[in-house]
Protein backbone atom coordinates (compact mmCIF):
# COMPACT_ATOMS: atom_id res chain seq x y z
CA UNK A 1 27.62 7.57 -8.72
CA UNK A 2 26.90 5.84 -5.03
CA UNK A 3 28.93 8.01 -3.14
CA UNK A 4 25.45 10.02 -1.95
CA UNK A 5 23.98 6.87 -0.91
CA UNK A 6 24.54 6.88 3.38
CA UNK A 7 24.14 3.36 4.01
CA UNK A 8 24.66 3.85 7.72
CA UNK A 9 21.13 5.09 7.85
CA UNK A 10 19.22 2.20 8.73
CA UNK A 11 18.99 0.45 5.15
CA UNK A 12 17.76 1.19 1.53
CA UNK A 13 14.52 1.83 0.29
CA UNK A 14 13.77 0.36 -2.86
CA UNK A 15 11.06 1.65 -4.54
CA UNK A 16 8.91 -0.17 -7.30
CA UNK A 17 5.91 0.83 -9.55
CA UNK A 18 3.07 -0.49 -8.67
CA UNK A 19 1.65 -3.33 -10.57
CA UNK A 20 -2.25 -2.11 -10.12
CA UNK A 21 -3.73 -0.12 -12.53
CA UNK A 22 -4.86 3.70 -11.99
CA UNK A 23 -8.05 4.81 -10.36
CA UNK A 24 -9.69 7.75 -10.33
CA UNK A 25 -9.58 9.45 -6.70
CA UNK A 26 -13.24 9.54 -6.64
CA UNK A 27 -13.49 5.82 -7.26
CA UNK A 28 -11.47 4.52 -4.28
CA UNK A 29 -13.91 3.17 -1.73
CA UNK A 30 -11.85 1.01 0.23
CA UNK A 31 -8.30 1.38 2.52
CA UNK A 32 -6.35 -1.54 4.00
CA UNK A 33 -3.91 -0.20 6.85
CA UNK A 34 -1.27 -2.45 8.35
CA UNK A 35 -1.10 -2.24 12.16
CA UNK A 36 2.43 -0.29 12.19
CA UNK A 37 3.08 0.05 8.90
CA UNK A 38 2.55 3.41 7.57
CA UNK A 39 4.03 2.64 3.97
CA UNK A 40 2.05 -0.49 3.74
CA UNK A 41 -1.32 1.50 3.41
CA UNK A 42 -3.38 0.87 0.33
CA UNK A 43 -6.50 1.86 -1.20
CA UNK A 44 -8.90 -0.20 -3.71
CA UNK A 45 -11.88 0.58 -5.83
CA UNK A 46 -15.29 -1.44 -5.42
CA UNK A 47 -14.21 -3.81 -8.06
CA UNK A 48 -10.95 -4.47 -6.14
CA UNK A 49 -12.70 -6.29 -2.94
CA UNK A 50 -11.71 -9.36 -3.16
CA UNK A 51 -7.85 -8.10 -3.59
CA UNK A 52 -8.47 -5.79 -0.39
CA UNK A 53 -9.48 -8.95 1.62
CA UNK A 54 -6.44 -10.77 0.50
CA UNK A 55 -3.80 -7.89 1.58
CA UNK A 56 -6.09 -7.81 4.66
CA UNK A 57 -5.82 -11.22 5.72
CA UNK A 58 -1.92 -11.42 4.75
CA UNK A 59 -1.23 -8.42 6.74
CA UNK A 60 -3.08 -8.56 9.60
CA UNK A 61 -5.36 -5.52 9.02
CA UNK A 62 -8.72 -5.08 7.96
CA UNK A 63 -10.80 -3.52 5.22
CA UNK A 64 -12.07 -0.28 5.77
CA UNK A 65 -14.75 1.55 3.52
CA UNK A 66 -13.75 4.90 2.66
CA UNK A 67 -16.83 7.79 3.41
């Protein structure tokens, strides 16, 4: 069942649902992006500040608002 799985290929991904609930495309207002970390990118809703500011202060980035 593992034999697919090349492990010589610079490690494993492991991939987890996400423990935020859904949002509506439309209301997404803000984005947090990591400084080098493409996969650490995340959006939040207006409601969702104060969570934005927290993954912005523990990653290094800053809170953008979306247009």
């Amino acid at each position: 069942m593992t034999e697919n799985i090349d492990g010589g290929s610079g490690g494993y991904t492991n991939r987890v649902a996400p423990t935020r609930g859904r949002a509506a495309l439309a209301d997404l207002t803000l984005i947090v992006r990591p400084p080098g970390q493409a996969a650490g990118v995340r959006v939040y809703t207006r409601d969702q500040a104060h969570e934005a500011e927290a993954y912005a202060a523990e990653t290094g980035a800053a809170v953008e608002q979306l247009p």
